[in-house]
Structures are given as C-alpha cells and as structure tokens.
C-alpha atoms as a PDB file:
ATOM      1  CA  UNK A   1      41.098-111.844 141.236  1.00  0.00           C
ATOM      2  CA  UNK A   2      42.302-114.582 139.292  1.00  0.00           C
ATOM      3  CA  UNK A   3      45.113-113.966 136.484  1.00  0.00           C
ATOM      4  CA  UNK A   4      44.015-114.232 132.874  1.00  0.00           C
ATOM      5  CA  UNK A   5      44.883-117.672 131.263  1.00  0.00           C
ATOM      6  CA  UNK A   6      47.265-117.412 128.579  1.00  0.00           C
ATOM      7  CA  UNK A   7      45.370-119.990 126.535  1.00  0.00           C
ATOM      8  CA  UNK A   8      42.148-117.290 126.780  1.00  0.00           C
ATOM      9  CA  UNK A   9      44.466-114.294 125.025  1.00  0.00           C
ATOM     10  CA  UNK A  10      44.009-116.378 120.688  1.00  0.00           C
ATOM     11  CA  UNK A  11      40.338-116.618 121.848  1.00  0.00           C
ATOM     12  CA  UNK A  12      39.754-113.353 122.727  1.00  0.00           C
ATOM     13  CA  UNK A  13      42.037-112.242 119.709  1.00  0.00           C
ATOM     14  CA  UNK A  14      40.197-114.181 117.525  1.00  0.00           C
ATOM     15  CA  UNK A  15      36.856-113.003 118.621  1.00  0.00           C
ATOM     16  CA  UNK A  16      37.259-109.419 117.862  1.00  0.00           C
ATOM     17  CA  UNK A  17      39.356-110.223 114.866  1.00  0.00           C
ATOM     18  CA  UNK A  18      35.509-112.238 113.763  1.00  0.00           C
ATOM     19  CA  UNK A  19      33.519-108.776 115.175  1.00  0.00           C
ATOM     20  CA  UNK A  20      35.418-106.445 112.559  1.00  0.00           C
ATOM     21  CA  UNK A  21      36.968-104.884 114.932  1.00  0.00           C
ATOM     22  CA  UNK A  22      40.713-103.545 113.064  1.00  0.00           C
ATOM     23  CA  UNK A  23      41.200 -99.815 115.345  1.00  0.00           C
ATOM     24  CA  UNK A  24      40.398 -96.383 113.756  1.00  0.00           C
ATOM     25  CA  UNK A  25      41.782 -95.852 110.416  1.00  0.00           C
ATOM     26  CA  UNK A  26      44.420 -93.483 110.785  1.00  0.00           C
ATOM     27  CA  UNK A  27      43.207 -90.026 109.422  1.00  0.00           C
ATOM     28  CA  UNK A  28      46.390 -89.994 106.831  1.00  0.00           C
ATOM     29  CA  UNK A  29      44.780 -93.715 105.421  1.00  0.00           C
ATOM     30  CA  UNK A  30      41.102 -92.499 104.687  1.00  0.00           C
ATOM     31  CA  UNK A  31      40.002 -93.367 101.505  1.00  0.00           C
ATOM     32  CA  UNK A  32      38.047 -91.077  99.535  1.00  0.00           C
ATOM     33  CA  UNK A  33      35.926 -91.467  96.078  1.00  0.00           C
ATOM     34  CA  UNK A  34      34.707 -88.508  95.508  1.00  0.00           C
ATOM     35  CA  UNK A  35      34.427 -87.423  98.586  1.00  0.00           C
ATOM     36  CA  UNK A  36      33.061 -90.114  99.922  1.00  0.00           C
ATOM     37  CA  UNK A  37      34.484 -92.860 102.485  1.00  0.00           C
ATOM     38  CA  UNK A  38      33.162 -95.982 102.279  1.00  0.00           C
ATOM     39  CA  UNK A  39      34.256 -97.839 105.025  1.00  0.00           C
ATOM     40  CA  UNK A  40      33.738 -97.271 108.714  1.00  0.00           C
ATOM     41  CA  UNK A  41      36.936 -94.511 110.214  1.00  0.00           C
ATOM     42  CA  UNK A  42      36.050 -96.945 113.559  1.00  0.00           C
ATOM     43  CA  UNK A  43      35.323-100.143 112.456  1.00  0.00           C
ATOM     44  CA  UNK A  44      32.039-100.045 114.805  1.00  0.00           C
ATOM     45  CA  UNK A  45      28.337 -98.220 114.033  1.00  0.00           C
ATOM     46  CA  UNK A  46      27.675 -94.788 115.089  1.00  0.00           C
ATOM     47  CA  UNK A  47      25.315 -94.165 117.782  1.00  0.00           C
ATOM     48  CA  UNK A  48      22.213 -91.327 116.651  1.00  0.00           C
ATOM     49  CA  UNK A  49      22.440 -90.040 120.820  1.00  0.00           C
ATOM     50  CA  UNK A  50      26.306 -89.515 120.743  1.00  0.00           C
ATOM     51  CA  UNK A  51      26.191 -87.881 117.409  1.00  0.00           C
ATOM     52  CA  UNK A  52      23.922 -85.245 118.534  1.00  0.00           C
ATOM     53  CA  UNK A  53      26.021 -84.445 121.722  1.00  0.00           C
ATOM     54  CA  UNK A  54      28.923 -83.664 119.385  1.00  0.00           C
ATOM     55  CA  UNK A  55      26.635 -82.100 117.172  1.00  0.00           C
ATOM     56  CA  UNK A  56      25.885 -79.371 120.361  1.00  0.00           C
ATOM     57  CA  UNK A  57      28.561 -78.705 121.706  1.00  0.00           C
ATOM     58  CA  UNK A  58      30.937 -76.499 121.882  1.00  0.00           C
ATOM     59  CA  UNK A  59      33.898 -78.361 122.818  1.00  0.00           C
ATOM     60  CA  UNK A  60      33.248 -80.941 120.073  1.00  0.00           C
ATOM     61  CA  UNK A  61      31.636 -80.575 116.439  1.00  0.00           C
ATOM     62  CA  UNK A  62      29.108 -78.000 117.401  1.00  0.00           C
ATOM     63  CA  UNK A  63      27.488 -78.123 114.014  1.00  0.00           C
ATOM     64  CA  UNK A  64      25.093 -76.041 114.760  1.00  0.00           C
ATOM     65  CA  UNK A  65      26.862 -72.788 115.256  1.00  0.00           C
ATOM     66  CA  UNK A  66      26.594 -73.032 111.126  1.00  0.00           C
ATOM     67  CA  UNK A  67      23.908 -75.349 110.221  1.00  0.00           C
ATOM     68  CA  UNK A  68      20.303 -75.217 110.599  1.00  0.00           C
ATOM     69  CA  UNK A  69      18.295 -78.636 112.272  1.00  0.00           C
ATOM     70  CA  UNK A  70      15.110 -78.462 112.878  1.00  0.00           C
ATOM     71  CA  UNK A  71      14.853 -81.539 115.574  1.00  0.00           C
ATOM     72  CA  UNK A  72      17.828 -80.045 117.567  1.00  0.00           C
ATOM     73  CA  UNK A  73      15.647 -76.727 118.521  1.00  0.00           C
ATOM     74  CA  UNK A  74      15.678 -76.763 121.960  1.00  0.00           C
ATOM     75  CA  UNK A  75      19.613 -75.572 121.599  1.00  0.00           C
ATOM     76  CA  UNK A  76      19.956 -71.688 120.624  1.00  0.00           C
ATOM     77  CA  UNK A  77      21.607 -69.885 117.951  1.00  0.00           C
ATOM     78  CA  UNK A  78      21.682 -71.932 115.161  1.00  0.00           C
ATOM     79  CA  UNK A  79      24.132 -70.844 112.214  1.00  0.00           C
ATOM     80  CA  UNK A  80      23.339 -69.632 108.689  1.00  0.00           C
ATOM     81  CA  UNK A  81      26.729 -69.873 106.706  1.00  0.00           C
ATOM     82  CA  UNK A  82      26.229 -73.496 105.896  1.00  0.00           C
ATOM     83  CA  UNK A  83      23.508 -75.395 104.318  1.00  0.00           C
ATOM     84  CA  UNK A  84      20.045 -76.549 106.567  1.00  0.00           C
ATOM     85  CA  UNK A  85      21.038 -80.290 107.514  1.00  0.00           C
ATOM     86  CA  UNK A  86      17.202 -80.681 107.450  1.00  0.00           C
ATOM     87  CA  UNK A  87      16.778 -83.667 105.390  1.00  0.00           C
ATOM     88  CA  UNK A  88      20.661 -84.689 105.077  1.00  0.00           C
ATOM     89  CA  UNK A  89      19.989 -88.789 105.482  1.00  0.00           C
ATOM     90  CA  UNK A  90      18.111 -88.331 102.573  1.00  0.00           C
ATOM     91  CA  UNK A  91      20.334 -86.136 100.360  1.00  0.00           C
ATOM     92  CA  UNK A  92      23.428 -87.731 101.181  1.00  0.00           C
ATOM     93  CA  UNK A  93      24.279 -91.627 101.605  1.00  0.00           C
ATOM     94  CA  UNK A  94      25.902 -92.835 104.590  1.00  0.00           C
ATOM     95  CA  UNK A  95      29.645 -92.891 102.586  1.00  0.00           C
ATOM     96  CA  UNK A  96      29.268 -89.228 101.029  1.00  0.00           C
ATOM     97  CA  UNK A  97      28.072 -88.229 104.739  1.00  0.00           C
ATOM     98  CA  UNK A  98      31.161 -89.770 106.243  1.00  0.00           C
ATOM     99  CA  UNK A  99      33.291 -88.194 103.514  1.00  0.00           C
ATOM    100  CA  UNK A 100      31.470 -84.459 103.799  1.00  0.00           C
ATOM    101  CA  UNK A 101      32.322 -84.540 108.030  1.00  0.00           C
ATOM    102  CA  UNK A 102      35.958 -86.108 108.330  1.00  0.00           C
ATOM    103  CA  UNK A 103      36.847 -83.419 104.629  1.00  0.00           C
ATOM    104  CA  UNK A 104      34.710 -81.770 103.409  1.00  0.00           C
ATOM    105  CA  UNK A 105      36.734 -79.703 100.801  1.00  0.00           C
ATOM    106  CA  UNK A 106      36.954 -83.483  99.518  1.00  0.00           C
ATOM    107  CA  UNK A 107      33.450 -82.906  98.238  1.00  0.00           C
ATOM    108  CA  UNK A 108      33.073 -79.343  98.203  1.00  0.00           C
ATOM    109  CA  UNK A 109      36.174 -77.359  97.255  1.00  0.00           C
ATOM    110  CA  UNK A 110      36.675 -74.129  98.931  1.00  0.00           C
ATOM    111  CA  UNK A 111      33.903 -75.308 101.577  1.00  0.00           C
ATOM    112  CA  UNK A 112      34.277 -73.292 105.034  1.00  0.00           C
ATOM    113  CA  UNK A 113      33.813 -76.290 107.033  1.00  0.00           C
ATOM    114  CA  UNK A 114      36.595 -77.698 109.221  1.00  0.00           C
ATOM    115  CA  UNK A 115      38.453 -80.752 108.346  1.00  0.00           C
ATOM    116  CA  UNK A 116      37.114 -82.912 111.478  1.00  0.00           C
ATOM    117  CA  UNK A 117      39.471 -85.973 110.533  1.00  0.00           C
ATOM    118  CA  UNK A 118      42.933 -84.937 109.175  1.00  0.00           C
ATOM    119  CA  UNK A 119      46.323 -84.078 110.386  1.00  0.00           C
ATOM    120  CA  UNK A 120      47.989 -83.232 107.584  1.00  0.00           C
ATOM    121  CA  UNK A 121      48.078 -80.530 104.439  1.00  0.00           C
ATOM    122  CA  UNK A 122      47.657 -77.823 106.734  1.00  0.00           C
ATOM    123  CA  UNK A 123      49.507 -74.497 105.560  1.00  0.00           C
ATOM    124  CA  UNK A 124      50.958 -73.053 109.133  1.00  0.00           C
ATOM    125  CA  UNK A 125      49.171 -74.590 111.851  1.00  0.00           C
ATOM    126  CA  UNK A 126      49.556 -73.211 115.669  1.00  0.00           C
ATOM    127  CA  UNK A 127      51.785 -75.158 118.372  1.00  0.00           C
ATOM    128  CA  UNK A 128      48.094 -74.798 121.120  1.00  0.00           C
ATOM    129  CA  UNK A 129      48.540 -71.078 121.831  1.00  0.00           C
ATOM    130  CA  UNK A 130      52.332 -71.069 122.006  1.00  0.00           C
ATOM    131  CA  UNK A 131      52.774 -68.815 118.769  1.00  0.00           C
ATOM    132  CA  UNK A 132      55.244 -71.497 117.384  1.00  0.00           C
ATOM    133  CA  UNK A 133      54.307 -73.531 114.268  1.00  0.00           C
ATOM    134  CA  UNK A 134      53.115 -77.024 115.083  1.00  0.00           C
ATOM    135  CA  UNK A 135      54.832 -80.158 113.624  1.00  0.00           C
ATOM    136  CA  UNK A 136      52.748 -82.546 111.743  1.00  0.00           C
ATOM    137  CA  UNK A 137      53.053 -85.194 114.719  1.00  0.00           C
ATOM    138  CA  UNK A 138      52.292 -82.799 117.265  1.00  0.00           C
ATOM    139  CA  UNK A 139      48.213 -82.717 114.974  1.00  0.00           C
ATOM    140  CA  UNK A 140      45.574 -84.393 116.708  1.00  0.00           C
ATOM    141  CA  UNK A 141      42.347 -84.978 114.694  1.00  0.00           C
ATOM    142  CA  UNK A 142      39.320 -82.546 115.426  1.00  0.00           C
ATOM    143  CA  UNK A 143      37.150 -85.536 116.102  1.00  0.00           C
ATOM    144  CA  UNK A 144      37.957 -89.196 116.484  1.00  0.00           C
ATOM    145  CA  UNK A 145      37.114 -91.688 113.987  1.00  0.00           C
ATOM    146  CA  UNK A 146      34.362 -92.860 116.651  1.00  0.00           C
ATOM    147  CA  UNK A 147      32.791 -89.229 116.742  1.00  0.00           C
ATOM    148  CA  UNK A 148      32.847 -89.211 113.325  1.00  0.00           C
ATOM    149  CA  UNK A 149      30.354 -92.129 113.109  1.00  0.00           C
ATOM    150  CA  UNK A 150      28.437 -91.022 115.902  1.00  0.00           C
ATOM    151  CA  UNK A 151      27.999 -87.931 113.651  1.00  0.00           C
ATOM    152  CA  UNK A 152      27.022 -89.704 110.572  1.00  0.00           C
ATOM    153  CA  UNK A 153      24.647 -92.052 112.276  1.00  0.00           C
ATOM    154  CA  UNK A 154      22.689 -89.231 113.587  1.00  0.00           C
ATOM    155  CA  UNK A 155      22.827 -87.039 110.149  1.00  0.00           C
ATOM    156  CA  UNK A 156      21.028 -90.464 108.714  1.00  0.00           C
ATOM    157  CA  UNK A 157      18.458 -89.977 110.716  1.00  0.00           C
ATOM    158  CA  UNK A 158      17.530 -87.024 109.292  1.00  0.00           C
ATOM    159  CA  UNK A 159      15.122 -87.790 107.129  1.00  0.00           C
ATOM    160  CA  UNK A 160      12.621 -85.318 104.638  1.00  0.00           C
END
C-alpha cells in the first residue's frame, strides 16, 4: 500500500470543507427558535431506514414504547402516553421535528419525553449504576446528532 501524498491531504480537506461537512454540533451549541433547530445536528441528511431502526429499538430511541405509528405495526406494544406520530411530516416541519426529538421540553414544557440530544441542565444525574452523581463531562447524549436525523428523516415521511 502506497503512503498518502501530502499534497492529496488540502484536496481532500477542501473537498469535504465544499460537501458541508463541519462534525456534529455539539449538543451544548444547538440552536433553538422555538423549539425548533434549523440546521442539520450532523451536517449530513437523515436516512428514512436508519430512523426507523432507532425508532424500534430498545437500545436506541424506541419511540414506540410511547407513540402510536401505524406503518411500524409489525413491532408489538405500541405506547399510549404520547401523541400518535401518524401524520407527524405533515404536522411538524423538518426544523420543529428536529427540535421536538433532540428537546422536546423546548417545544412542549413539562413534556415526558427524554431529552435525546443534551448533556447538560440535568438536576442529579446517575454515575451508570454506580449510585454516585455523574459530572457533566462524564454525559453522553441519548442519541447522536446522526440518529437524530435519521429520526427526523423518517418522521417526514409520515405523511396524512
């Protein structure tokens, strides 16, 4: 394998300068108006197929344990303590999505619904299961600025 040429690295640089691509905005940097976040957390488009894995599972977003969709009914027990995302892509724009799933107390104050992009404001947050407080630097984000889009593409394509 041949080394990489030094005079390649501006190229290269420059190319995904041109693409958009700046990294994830860190969760502490998000911008929202009212509520919603205009700019992409990834600098990249979410993909519908990945959003609907995080949607499912456990592990991950795993909306559904308290949202209704229709499309996703071939996965069981569906929750009832938030609203039906039936038709979200059409209530919601693409920035007041985005907003709604990184904070959604930034919309809807008082909502139940995790914060699945922040690290910070938390009132006593848990050091894993240590039962020692965790340290603001020690946060990790629920879901990364990528899953986050994934999310939001696939919400969009929810459609009444």
């Amino acid at each position: 394998m041949k080394p990489l040429k030094l005079a390649l690295v501006p190229v290269f640089a420059l190319a995904l300068a041109n693409a958009g691509w700046a990294g994830d905005v860190a969760a502490g940097d998000v911008v929202y108006d009212d509520g919603a976040v205009a700019v992409s957390l990834s600098g990249m488009a979410g993909d519908p197929a990945a959003g609907k894995k995080v949607m499912t599972t456990r592990g991950l977003g795993n909306c559904i344990a308290c949202h209704t969709v229709s499309s996703l009914s071939e996965f069981a027990f569906h929750g009832e303590i938030g609203p039906t995302l039936d038709g979200a892509g059409s209530r919601w724009t693409e920035a007041q999505l985005r907003g709604i799933v990184s904070d959604a107390k930034k919309t809807f104050d008082g909502s139940m619904m995790p914060s699945f992009y922040k690290k910070s404001g938390y009132i006593r947050p848990g050091n894993a299961y240590t039962g020692k407080a965790a340290s603001e630097d020690e946060l990790s984000t629920l879901l990364t600025a990528q899953q986050i889009e994934d999310v939001v593409a696939y919400l969009q394509t929810l459609k009444d």
